[in-house]
N, C-alpha and C. Protein backbone atom coordinates (compact mmCIF):
# COMPACT_ATOMS: atom_id res chain seq x y z
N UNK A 1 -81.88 180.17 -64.25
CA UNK A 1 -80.77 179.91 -65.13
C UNK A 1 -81.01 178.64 -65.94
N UNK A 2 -81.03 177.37 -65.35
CA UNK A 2 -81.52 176.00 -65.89
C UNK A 2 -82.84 175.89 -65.66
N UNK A 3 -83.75 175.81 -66.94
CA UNK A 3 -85.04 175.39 -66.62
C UNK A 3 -85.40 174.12 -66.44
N UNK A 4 -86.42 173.54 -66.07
CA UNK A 4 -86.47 171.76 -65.37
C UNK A 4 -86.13 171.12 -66.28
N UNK A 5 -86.64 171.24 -67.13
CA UNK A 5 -86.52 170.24 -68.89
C UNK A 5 -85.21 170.24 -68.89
N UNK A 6 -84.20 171.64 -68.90
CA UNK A 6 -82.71 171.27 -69.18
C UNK A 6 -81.90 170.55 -67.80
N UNK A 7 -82.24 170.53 -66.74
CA UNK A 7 -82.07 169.97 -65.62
C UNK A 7 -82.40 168.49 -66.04
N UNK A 8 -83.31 168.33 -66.33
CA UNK A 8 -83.89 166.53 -66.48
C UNK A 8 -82.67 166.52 -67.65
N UNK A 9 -82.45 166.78 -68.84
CA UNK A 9 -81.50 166.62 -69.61
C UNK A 9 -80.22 166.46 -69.32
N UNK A 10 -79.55 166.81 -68.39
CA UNK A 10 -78.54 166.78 -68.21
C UNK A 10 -78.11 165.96 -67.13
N UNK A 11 -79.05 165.44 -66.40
CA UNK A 11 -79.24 164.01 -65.74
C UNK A 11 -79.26 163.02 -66.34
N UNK A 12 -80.19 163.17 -67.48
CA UNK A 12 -80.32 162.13 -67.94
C UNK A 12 -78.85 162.08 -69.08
N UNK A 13 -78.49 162.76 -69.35
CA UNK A 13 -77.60 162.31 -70.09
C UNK A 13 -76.42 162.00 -69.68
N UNK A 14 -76.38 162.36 -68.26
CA UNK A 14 -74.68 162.09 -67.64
C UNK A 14 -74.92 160.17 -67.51
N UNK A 15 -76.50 160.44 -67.23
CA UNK A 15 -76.66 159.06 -66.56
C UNK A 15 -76.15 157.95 -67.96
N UNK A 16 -76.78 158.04 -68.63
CA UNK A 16 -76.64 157.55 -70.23
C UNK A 16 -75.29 157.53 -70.79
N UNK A 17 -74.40 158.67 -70.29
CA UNK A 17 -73.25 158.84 -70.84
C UNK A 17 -72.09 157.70 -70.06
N UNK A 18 -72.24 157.75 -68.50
CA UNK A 18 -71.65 157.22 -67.71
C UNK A 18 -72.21 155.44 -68.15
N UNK A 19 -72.88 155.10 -68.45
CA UNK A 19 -73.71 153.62 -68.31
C UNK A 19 -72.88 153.15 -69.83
N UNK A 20 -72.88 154.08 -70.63
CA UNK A 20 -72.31 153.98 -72.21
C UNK A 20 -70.18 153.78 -71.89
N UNK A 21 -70.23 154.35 -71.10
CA UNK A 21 -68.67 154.66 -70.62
C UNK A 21 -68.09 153.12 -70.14
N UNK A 22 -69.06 152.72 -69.07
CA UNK A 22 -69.07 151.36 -68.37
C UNK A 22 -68.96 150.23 -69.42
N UNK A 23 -69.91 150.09 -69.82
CA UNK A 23 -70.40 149.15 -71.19
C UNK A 23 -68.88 149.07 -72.08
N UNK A 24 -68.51 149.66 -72.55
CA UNK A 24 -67.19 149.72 -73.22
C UNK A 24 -65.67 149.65 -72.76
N UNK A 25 -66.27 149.74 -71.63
CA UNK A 25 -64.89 149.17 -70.67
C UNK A 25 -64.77 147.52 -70.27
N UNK A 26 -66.07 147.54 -69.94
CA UNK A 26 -66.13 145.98 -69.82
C UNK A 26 -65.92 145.46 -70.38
N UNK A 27 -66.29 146.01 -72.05
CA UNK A 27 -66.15 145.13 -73.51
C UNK A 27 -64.79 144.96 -73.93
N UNK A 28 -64.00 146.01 -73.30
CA UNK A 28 -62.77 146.44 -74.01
C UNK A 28 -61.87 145.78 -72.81
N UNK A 29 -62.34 145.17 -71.93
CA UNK A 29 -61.18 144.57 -70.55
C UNK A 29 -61.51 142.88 -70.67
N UNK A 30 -62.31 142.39 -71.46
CA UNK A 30 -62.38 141.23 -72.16
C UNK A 30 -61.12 140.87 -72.77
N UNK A 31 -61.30 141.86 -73.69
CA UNK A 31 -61.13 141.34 -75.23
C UNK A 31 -58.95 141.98 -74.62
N UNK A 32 -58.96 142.59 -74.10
CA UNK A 32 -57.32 142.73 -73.79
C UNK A 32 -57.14 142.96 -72.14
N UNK A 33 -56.81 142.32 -71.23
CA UNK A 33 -56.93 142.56 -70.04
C UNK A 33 -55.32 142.97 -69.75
N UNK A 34 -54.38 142.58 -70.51
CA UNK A 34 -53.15 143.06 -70.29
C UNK A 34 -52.96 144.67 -69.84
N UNK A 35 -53.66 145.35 -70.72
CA UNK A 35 -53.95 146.79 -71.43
C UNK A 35 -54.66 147.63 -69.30
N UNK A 36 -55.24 146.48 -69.38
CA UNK A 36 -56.51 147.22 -68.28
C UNK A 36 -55.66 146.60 -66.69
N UNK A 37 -54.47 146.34 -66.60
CA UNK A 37 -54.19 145.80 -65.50
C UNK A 37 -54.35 146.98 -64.82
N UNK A 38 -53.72 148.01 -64.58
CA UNK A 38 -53.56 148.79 -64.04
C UNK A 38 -54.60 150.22 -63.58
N UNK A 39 -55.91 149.54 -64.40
CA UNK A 39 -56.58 150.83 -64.42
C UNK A 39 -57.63 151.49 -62.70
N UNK A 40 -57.87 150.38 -62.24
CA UNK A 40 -58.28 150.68 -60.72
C UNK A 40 -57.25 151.75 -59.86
N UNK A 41 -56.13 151.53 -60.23
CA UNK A 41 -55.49 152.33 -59.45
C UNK A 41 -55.43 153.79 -60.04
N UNK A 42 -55.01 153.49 -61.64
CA UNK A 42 -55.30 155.24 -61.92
C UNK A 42 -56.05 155.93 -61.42
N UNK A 43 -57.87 155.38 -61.62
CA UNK A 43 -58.63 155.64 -61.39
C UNK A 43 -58.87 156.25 -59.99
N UNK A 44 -58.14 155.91 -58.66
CA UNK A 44 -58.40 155.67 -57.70
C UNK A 44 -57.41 157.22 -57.25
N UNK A 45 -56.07 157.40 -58.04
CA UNK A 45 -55.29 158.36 -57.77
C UNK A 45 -56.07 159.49 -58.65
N UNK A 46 -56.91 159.29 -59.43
CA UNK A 46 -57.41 160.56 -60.59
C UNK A 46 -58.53 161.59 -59.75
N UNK A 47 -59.31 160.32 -58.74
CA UNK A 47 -60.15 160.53 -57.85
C UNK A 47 -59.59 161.23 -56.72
N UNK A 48 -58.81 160.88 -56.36
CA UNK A 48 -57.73 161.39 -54.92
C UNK A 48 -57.10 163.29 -55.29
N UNK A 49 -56.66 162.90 -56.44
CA UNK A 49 -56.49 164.28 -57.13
C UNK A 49 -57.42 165.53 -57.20
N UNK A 50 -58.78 164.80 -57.95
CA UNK A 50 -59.93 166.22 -57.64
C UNK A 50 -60.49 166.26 -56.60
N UNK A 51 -60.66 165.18 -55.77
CA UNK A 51 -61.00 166.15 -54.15
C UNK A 51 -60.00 166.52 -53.65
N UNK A 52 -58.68 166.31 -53.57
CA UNK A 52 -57.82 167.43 -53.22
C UNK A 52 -57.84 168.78 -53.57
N UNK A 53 -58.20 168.67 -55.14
CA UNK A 53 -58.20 170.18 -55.61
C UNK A 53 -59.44 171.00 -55.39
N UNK A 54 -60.63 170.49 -55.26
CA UNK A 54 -61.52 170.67 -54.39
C UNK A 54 -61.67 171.15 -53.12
N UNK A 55 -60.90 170.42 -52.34
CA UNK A 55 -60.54 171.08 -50.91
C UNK A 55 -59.81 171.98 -50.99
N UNK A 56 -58.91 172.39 -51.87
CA UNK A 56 -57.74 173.46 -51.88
C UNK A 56 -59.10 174.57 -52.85
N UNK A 57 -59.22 174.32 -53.42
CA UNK A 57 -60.52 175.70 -54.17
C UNK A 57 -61.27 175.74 -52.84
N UNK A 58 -61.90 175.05 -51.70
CA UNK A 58 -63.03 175.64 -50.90
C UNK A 58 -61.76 176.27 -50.02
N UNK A 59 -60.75 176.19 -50.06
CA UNK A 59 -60.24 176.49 -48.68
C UNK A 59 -59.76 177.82 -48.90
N UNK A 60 -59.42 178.28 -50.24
CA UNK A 60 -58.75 179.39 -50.38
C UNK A 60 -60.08 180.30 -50.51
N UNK A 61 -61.15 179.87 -50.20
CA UNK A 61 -62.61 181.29 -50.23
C UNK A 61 -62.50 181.23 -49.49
N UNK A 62 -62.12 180.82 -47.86
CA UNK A 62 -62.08 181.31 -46.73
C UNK A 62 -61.11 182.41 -46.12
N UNK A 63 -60.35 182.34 -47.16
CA UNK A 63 -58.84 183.25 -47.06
C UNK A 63 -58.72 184.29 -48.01
């Protein structure tokens, strides 16, 4: 289905994409930190959310 080349591509670009994502957060929690108080926790409930829904998708193939 994925040949290696598109496999290496799509590593490499999450990797690149995610590092580009970082970079602009940092830049952007400088320059207004008011804005960014709160964002660890979103983050933390956004995370909590898809492995829940995760566990609820593996659990219902057993059923």
């Amino acid at each position: 289905m994925f040949t290696e080349g598109r496999k290496y591509f799509i590593i490499f670009f999450i990797i690149v994409f995610v590092a580009g994502l970082i970079f602009a957060y940092r830049k952007d929690i400088k320059k207004n930190p008011k804005i960014f108080k709160g964002a660890s926790k979103t983050l933390i409930v956004i995370f909590l959310f898809l492995l829940a829904f995760i566990a609820v998708v593996r659990m219902t193939k057993f059923f």
